[in-house]
Each structure stands twice: as structure tokens, then as C-alpha cells.
N, C-alpha and C. Protein backbone atom coordinates (compact mmCIF):
# COMPACT_ATOMS: atom_id res chain seq x y z
N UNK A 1 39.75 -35.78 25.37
CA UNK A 1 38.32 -35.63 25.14
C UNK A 1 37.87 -34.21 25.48
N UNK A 2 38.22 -33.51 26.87
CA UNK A 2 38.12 -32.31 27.07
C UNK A 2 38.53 -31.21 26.06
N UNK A 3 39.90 -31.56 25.36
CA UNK A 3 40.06 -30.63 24.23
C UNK A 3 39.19 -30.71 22.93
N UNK A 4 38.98 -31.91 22.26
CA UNK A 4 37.52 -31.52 21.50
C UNK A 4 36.30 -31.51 21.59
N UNK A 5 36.15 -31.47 22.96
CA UNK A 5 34.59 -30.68 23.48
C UNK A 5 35.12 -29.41 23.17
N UNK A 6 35.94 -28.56 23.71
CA UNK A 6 35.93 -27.64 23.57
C UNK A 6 36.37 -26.51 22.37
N UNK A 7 36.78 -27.14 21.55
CA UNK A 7 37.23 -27.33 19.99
C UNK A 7 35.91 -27.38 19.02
N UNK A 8 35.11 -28.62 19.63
CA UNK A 8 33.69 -28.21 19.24
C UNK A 8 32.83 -27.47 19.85
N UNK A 9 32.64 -26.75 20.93
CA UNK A 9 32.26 -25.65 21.28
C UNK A 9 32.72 -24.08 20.99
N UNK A 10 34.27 -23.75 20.34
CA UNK A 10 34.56 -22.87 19.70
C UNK A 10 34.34 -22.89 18.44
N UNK A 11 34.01 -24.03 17.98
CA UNK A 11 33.12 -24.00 16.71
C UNK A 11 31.83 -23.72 16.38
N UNK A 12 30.96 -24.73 17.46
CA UNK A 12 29.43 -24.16 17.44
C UNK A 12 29.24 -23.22 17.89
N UNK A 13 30.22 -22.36 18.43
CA UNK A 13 30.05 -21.01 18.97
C UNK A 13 30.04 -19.71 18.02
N UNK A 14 31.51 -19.91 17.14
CA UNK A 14 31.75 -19.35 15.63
C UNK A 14 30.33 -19.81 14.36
N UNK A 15 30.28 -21.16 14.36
CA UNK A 15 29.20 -21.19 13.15
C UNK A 15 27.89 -20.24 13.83
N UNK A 16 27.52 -20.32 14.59
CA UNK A 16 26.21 -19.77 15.53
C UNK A 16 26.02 -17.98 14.66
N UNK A 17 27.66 -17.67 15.52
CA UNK A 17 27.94 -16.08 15.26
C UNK A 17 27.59 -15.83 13.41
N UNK A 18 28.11 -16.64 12.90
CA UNK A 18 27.99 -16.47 11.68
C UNK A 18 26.82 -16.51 11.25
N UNK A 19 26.17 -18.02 11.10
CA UNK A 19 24.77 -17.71 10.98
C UNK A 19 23.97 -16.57 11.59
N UNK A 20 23.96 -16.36 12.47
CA UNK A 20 23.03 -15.04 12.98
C UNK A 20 23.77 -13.67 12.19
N UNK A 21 24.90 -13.31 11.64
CA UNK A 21 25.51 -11.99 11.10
C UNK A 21 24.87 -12.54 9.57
N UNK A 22 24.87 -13.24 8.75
CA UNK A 22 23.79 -14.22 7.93
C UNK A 22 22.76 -13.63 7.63
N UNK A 23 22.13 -14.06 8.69
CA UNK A 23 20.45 -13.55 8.91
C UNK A 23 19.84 -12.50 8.97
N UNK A 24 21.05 -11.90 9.65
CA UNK A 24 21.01 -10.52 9.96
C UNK A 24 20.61 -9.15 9.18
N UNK A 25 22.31 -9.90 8.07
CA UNK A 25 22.52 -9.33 6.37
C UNK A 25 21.02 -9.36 6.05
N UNK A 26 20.06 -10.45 5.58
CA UNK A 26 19.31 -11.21 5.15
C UNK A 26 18.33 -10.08 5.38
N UNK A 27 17.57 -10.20 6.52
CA UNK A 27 16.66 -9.15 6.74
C UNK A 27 17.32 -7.46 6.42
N UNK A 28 18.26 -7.91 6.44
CA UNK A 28 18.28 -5.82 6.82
C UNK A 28 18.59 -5.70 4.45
N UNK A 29 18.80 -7.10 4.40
CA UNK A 29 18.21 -6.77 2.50
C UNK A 29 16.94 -6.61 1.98
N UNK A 30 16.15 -7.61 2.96
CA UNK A 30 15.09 -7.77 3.00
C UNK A 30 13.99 -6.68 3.34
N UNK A 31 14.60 -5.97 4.24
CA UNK A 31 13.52 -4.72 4.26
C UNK A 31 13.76 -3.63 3.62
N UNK A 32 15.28 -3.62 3.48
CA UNK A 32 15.40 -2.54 2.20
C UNK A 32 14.50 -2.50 1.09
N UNK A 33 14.92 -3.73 0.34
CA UNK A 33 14.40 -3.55 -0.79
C UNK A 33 12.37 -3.50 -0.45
N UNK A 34 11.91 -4.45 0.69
CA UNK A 34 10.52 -4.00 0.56
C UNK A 34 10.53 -2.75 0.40
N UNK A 35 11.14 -2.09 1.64
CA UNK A 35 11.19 -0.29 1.90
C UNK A 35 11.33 0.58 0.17
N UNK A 36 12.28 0.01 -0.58
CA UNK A 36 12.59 0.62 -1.72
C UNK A 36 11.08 0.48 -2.92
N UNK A 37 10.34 -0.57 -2.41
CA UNK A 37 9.88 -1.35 -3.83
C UNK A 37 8.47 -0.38 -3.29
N UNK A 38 7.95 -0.39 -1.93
CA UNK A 38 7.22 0.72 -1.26
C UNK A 38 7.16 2.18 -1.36
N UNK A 39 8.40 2.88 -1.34
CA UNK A 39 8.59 4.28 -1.80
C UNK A 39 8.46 4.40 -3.01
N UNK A 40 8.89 3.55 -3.81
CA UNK A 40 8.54 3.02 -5.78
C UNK A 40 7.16 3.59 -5.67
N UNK A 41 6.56 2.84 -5.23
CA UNK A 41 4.86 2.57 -5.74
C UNK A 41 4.39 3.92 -5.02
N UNK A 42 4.53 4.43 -3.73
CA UNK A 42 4.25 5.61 -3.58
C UNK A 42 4.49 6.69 -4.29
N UNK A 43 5.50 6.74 -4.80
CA UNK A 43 6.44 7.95 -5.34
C UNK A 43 5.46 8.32 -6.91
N UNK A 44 5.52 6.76 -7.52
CA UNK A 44 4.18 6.30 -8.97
C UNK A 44 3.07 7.18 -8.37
N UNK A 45 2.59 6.90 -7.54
CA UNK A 45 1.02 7.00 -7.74
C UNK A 45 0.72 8.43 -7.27
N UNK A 46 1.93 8.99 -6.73
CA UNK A 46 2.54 10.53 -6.09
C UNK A 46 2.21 11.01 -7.96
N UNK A 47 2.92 10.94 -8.60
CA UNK A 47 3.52 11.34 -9.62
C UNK A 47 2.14 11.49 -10.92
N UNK A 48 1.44 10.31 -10.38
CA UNK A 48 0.63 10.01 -11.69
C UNK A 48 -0.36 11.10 -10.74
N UNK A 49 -1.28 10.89 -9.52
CA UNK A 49 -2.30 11.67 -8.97
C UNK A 49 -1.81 13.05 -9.29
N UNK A 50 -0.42 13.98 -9.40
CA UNK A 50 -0.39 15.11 -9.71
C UNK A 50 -0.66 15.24 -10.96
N UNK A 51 -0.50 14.94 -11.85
CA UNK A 51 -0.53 14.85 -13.03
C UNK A 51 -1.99 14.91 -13.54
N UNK A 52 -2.94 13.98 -12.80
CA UNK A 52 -4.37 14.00 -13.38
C UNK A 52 -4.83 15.06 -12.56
N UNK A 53 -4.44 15.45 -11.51
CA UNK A 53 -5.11 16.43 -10.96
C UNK A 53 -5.00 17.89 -11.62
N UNK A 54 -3.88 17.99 -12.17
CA UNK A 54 -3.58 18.87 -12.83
C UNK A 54 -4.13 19.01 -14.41
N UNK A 55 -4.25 17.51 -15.20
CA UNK A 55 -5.07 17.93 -15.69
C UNK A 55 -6.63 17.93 -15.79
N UNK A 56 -7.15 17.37 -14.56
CA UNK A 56 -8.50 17.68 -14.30
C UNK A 56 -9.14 19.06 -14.57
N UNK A 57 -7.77 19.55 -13.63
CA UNK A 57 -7.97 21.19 -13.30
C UNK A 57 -8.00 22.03 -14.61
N UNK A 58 -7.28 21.87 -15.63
CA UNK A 58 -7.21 22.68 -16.62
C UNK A 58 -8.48 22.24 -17.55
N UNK A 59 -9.25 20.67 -17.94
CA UNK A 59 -10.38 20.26 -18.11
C UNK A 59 -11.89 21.00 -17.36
N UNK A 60 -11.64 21.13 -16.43
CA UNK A 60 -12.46 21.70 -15.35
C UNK A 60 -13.27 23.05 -15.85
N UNK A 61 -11.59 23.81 -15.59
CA UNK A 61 -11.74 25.25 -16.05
C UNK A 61 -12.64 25.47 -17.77
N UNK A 62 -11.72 24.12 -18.39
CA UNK A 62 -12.76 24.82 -19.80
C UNK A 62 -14.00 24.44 -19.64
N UNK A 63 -14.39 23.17 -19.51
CA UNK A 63 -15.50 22.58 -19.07
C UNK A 63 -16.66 23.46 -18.36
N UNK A 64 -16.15 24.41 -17.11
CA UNK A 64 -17.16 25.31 -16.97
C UNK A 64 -17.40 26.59 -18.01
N UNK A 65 -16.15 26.86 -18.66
CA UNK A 65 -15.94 28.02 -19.25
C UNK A 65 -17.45 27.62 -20.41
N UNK A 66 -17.41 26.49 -21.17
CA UNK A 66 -18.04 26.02 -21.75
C UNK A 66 -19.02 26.26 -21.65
N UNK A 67 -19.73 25.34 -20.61
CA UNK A 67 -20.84 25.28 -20.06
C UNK A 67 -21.55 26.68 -19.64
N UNK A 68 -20.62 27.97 -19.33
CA UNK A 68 -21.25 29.14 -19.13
C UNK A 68 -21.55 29.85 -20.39
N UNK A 69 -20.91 29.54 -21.28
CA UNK A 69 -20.90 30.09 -22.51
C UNK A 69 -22.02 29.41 -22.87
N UNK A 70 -22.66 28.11 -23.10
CA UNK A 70 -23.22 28.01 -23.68
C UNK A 70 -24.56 28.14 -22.63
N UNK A 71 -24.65 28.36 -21.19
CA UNK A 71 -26.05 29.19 -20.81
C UNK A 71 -25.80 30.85 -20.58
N UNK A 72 -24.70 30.92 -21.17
CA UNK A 72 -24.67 33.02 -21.00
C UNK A 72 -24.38 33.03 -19.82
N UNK A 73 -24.05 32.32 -18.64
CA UNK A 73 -23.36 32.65 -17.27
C UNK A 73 -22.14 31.79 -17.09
N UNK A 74 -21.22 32.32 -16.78
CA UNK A 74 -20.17 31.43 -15.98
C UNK A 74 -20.52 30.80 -14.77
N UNK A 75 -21.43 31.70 -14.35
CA UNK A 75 -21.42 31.58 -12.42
C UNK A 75 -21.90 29.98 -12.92
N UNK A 76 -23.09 29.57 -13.72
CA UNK A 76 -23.60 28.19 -13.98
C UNK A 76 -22.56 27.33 -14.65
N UNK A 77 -21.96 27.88 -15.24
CA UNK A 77 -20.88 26.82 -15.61
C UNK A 77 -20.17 25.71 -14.49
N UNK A 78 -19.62 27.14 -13.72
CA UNK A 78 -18.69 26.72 -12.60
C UNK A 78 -19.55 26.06 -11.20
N UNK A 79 -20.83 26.24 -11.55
CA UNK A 79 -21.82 25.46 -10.12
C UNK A 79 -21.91 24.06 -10.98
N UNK A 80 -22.09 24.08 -11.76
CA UNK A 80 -22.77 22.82 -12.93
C UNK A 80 -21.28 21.73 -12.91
N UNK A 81 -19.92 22.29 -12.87
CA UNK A 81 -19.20 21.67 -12.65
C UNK A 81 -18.48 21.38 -11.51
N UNK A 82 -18.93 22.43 -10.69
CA UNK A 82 -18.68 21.69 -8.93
C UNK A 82 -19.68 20.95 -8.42
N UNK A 83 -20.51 20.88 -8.96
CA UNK A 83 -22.03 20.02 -8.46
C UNK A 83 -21.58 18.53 -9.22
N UNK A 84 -20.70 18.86 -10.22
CA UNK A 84 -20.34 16.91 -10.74
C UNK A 84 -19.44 16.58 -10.07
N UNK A 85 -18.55 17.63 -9.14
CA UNK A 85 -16.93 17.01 -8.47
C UNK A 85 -17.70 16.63 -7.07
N UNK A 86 -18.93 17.35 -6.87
CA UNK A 86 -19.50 16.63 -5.62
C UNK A 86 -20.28 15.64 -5.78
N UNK A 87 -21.08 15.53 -6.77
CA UNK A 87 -21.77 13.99 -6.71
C UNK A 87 -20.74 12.60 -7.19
N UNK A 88 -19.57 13.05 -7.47
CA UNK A 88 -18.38 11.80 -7.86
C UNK A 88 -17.53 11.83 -6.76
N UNK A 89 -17.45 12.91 -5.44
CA UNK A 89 -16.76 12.44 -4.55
C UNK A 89 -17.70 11.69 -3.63
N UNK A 90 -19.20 11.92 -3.36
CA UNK A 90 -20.16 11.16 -2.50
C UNK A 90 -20.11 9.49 -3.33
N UNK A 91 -20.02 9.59 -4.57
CA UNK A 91 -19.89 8.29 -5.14
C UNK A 91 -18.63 7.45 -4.16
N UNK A 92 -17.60 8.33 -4.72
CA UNK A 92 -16.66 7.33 -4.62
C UNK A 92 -16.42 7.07 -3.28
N UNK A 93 -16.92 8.14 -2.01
CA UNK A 93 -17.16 7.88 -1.21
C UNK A 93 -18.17 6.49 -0.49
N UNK A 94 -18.59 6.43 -1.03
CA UNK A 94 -19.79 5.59 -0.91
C UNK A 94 -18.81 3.52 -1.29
N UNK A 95 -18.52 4.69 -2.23
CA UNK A 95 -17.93 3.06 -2.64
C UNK A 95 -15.92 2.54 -2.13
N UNK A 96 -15.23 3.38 -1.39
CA UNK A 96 -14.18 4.10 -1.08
C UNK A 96 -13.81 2.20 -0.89
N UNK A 97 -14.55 1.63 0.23
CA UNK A 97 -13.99 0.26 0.33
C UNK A 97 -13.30 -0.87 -0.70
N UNK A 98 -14.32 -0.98 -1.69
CA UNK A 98 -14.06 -1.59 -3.34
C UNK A 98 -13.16 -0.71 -3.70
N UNK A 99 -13.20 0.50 -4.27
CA UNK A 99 -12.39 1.03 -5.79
C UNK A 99 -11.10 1.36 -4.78
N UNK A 100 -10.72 1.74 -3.36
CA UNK A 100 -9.52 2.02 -2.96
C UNK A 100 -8.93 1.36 -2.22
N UNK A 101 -9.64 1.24 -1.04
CA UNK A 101 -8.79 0.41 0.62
C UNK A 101 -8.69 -1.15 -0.18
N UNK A 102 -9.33 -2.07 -0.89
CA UNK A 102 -8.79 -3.40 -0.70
C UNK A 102 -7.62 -3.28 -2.26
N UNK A 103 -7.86 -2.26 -2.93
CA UNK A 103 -6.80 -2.43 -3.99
C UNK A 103 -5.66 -2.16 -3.41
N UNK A 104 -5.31 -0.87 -2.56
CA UNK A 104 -4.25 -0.58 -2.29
C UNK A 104 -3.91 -2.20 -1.11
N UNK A 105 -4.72 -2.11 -0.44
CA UNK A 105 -4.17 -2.83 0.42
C UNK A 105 -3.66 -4.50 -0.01
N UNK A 106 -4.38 -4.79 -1.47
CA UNK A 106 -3.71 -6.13 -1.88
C UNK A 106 -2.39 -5.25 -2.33
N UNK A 107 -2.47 -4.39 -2.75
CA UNK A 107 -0.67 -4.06 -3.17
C UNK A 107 0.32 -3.83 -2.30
N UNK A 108 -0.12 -3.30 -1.39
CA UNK A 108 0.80 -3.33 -0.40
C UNK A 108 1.46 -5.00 0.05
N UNK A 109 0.07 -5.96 0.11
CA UNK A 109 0.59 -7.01 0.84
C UNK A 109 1.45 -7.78 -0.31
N UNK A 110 1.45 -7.77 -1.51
CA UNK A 110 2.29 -8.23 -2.46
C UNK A 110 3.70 -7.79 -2.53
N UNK A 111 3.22 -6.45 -2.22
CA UNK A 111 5.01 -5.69 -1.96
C UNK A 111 5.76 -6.61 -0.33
N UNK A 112 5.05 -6.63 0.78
CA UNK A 112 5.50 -7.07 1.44
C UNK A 112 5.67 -8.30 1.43
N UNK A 113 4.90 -9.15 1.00
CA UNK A 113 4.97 -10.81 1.54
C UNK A 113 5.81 -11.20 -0.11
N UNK A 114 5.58 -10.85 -1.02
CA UNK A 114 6.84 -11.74 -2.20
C UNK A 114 7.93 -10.94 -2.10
């Protein structure tokens, strides 16, 4: 009887080890890929924000160029179009909760919890 107590204790001892090296695997896949699917979506929205910013910027430039041309000053062009990048950052400021923090933040929790 003493030998398969202890026969079954070098067993529940081995299945134990295993399961936990298991689990282990399990999570350390598990946060990879969140970690991977996370740098994804950063890396996107890295990629796309340069992109519009860049072409904001070249929009911008004609946009005032425009606008001075058509009142005979640049200097008004370029106030007329920094006076719209400031009343759309107080906007979006204003509204920063809705159009950013709960979007990003449902994406994030989708990346993490599925």
C-alpha cells in the first residue's frame, strides 16, 4: 500500500509539474500575441496619423497660399488658416472624451480581453 501511495504521489507530483509548464506556455502565448496584436494597432494608427499629418500640411500650405492670394496678403492667409487649426483643436478638445479616450479605450479592451 505504501508503494502506491507513493507511485501516486510521483504522479500527482509529475501531472502537477506539467500542468503548470502548460499554463505557463499558455500565458506567455497569450501575452505575446495580445503584445503583438497591440504594437499592430499602434504601429496602424503611427502610420496612418503621419500620413494625414503630412498631408494636412501640404493642404494647409496651399490653403493659406490661396486664401492670401485671394485677399492680396499671405500674412491673412496663414492667420485665417491657423485660426481654423485653433478653433478645431479647442473643438476637439472640448469633445476629446467621445471622439478619442472611449474609442481607443474600447479597442484596447477588445485587443486584450478576446
Amino acid at each position: 500500500m505504501s508503494e502506491e501511495l507513493k507511485n501516486n504521489l510521483h504522479e500527482i507530483k509529475s501531472e502537477a509539474k506539467a500542468y503548470l509548464e502548460t499554463n505557463i506556455d499558455y500565458y506567455s502565448l497569450l501575452g505575446f500575441k495580445v503584445s503583438a496584436k497591440a504594437t499592430g494597432f499602434i504601429l496602424k494608427i503611427f502610420a496612418l496619423s503621419l500620413f494625414a499629418v503630412l498631408s494636412l500640411f501640404f493642404l494647409s500650405f496651399a490653403a493659406a497660399f490661396a486664401i492670401g492670394k485671394a485677399l492680396d496678403s499671405n500674412t491673412f492667409g496663414f492667420l485665417i488658416v491657423g485660426g481654423f487649426y485653433i478653433l478645431v483643436a479647442i473643438i476637439i478638445y472640448n469633445l476629446r472624451k467621445s471622439i478619442i479616450d472611449i474609442p481607443v479605450l474600447k479597442k484596447f479592451s477588445k485587443i486584450f480581453f478576446d
